[in-house]
N, C-alpha and C. Protein backbone atom coordinates (compact mmCIF):
# COMPACT_ATOMS: atom_id res chain seq x y z
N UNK A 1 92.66 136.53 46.62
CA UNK A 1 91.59 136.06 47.47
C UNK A 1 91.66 136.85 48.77
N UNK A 2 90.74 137.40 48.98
CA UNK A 2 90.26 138.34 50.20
C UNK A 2 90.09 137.35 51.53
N UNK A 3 89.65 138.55 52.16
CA UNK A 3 89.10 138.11 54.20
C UNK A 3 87.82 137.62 53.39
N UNK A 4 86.88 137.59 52.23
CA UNK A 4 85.50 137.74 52.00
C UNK A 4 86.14 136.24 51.47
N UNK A 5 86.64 136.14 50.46
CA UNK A 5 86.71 134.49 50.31
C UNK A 5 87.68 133.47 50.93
N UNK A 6 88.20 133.67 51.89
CA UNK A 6 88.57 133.40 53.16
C UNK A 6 87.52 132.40 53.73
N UNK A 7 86.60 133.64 54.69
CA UNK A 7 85.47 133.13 54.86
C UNK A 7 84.55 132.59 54.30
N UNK A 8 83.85 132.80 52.93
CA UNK A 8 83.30 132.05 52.06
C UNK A 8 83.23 130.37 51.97
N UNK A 9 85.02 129.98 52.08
CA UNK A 9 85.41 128.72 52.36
C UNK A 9 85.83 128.04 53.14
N UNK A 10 85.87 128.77 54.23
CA UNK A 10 86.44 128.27 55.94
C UNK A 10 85.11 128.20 56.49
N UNK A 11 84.19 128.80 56.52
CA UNK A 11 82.83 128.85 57.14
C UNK A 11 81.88 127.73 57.08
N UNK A 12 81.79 127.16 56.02
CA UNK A 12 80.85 125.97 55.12
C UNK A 12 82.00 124.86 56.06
N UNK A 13 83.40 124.94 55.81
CA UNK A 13 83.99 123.57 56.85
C UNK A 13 83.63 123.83 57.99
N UNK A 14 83.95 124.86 59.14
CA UNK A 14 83.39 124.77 60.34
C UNK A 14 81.72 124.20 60.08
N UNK A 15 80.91 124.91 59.53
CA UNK A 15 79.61 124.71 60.21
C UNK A 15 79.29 122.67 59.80
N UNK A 16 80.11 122.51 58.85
CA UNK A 16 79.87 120.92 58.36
C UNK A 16 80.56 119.89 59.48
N UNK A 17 81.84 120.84 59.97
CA UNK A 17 82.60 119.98 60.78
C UNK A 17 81.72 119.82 62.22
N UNK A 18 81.34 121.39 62.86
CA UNK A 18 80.13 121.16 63.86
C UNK A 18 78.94 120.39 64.01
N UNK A 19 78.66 120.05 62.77
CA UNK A 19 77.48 118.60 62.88
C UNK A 19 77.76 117.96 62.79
N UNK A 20 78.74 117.20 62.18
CA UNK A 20 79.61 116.14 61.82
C UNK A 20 79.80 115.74 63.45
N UNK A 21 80.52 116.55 63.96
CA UNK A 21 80.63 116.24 65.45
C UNK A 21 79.50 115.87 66.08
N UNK A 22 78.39 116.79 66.09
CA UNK A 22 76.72 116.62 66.71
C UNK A 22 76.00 115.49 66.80
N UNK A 23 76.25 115.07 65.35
CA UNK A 23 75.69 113.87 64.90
C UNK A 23 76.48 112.59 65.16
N UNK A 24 77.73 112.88 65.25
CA UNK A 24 78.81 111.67 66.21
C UNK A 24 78.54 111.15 67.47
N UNK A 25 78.28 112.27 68.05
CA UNK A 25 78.14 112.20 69.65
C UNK A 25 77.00 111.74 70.11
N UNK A 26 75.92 111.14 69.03
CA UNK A 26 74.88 110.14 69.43
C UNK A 26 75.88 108.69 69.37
N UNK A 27 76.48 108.62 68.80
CA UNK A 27 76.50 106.89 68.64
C UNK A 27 77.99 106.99 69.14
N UNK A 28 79.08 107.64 69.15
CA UNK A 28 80.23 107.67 70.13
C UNK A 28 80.89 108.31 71.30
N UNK A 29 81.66 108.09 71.99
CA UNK A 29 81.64 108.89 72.98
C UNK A 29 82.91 110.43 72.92
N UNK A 30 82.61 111.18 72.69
CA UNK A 30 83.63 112.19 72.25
C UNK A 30 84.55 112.29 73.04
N UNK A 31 84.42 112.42 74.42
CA UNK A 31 85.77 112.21 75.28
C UNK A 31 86.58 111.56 75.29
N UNK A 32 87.80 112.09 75.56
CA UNK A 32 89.15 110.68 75.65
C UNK A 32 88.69 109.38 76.20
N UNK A 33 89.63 108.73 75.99
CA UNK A 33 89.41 107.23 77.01
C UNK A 33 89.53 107.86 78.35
N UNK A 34 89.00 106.73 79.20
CA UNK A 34 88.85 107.04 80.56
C UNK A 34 90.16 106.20 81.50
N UNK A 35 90.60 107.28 81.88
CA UNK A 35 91.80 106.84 82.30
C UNK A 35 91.51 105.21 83.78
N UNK A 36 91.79 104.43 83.04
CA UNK A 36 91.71 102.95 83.98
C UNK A 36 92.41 102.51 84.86
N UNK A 37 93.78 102.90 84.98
CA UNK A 37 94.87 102.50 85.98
C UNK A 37 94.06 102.65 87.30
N UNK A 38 93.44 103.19 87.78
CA UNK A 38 93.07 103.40 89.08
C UNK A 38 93.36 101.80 89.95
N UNK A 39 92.73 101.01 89.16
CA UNK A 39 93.08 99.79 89.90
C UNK A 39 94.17 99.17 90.32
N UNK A 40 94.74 99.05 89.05
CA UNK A 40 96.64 99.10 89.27
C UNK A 40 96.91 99.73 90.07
N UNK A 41 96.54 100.90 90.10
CA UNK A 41 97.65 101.93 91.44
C UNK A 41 97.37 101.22 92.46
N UNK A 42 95.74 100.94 92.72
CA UNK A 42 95.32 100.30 94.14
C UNK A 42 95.88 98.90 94.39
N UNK A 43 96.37 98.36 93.68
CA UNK A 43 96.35 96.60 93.44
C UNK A 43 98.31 97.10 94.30
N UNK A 44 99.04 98.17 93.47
CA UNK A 44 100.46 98.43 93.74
C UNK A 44 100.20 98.77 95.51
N UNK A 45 99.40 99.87 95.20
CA UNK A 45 100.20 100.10 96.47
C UNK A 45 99.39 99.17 97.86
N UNK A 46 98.30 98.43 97.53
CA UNK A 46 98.35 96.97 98.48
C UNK A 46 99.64 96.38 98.46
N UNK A 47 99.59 95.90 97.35
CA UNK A 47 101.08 95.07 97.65
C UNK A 47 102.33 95.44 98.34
N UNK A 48 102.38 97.27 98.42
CA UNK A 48 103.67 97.96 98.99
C UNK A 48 103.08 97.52 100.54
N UNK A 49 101.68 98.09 100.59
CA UNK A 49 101.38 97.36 102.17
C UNK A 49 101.75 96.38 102.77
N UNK A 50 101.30 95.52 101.87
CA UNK A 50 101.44 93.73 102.24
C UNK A 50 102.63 93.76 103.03
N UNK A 51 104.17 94.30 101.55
CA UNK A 51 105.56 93.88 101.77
C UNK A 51 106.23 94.49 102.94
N UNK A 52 105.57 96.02 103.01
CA UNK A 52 105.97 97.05 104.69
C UNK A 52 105.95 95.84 105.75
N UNK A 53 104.55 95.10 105.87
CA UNK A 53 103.60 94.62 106.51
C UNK A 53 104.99 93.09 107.40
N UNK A 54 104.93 92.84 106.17
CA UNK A 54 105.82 91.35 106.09
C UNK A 54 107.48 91.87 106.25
N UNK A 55 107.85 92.66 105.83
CA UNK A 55 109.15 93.21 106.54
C UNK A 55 109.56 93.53 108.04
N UNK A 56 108.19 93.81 108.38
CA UNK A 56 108.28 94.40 109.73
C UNK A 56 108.48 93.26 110.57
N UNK A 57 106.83 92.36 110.30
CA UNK A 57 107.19 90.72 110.92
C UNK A 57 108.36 89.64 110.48
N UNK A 58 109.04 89.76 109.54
CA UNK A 58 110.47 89.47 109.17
C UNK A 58 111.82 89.97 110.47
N UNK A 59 111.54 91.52 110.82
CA UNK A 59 112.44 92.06 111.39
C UNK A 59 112.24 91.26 113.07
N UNK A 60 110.60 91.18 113.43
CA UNK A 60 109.99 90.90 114.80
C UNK A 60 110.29 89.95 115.26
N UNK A 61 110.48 88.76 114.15
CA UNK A 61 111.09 87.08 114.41
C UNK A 61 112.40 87.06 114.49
N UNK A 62 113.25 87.65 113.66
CA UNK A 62 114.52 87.82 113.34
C UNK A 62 115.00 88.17 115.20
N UNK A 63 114.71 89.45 116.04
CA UNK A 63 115.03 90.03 116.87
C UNK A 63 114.63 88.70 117.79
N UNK A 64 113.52 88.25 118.06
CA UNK A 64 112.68 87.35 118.76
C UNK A 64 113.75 86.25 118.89
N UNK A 65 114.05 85.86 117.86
CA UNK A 65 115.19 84.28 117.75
C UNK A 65 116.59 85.21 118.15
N UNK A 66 117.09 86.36 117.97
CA UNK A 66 118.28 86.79 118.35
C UNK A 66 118.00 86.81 119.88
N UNK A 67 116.88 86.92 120.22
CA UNK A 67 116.93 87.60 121.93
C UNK A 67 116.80 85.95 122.95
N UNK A 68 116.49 84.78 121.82
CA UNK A 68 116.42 83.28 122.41
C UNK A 68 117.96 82.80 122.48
N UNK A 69 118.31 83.40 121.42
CA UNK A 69 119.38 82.72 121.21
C UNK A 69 121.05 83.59 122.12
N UNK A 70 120.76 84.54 122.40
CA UNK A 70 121.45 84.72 123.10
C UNK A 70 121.43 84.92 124.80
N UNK A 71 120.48 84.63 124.95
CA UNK A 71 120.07 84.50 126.59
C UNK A 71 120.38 83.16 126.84
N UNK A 72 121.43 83.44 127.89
CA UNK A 72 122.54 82.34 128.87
C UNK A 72 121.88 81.27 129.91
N UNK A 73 121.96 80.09 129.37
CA UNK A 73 121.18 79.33 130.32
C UNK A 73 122.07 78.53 131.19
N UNK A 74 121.86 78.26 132.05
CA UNK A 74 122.16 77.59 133.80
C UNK A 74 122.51 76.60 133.54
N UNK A 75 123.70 75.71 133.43
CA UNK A 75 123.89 74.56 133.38
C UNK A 75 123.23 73.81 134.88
N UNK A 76 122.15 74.28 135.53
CA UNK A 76 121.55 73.95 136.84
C UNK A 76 119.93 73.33 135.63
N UNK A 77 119.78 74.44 134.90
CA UNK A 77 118.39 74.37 134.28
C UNK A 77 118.17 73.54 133.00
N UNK A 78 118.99 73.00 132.48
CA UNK A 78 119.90 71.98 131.47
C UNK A 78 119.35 70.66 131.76
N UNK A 79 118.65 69.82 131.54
CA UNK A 79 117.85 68.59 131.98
C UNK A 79 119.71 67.51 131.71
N UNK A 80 119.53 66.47 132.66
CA UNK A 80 121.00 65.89 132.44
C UNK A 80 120.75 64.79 130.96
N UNK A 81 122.11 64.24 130.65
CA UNK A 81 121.77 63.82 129.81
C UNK A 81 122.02 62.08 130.59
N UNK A 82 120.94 61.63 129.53
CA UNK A 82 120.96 59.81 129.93
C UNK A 82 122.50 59.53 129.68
N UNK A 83 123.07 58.74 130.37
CA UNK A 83 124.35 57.60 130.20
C UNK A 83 124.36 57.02 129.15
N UNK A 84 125.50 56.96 127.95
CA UNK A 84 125.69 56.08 127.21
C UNK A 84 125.54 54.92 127.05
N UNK A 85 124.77 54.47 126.09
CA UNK A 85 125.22 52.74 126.50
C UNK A 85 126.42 51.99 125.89
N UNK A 86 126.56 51.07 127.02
CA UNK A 86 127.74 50.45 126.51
C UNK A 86 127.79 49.54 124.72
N UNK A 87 128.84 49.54 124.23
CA UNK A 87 129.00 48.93 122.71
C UNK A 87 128.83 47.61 123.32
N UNK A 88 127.76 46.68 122.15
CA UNK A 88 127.79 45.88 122.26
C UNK A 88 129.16 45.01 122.30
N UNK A 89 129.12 43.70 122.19
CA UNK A 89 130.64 42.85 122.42
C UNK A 89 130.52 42.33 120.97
N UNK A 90 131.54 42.31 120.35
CA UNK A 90 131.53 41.75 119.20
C UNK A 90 131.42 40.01 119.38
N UNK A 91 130.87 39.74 118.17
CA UNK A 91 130.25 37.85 118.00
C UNK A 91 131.83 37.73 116.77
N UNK A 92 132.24 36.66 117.62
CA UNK A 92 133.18 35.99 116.89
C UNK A 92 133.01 35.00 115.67
């Protein structure tokens, strides 16, 4: 079998396979799927926002209560405290 019947029988599949396709591409869509993640990525990297977001105000309170809590107050500025009261008397 020659280049002549080679072609003879490779030729008739291409040109059948080329309409085959032609006639596909009315009723399906020939391209790959369409890549969808886009949202996911967007949905992720909100959430990386969010958590930056909330780490930072995590760190802002954290410092905020360290800087209350260690600033020295005046036993002058200290409101006094009320007097105990006395225990009742015990009932015999």
């Amino acid at each position: 079998m020659g280049t002549r019947g080679f072609i003879k029988r490779f030729l008739p599949f291409v040109a059948a396979f080329a309409v085959g396709i032609f006639v596909a591409s009315f009723f399906v869509q020939i391209s790959g799927p369409k890549y969808r993640g886009g949202k996911k990525v967007r949905i992720i990297k909100q959430l990386k926002l969010e958590n930056e977001q909330l780490r930072m105000e995590n760190l802002r309170l954290r410092n905020e209560i360290e800087a209350m809590t260690t600033e020295t107050m005046n036993a002058a500025e200290l409101p006094p405290l009320p007097p105990i009261p006395p225990m009742p008397a015990k009932a015999k």
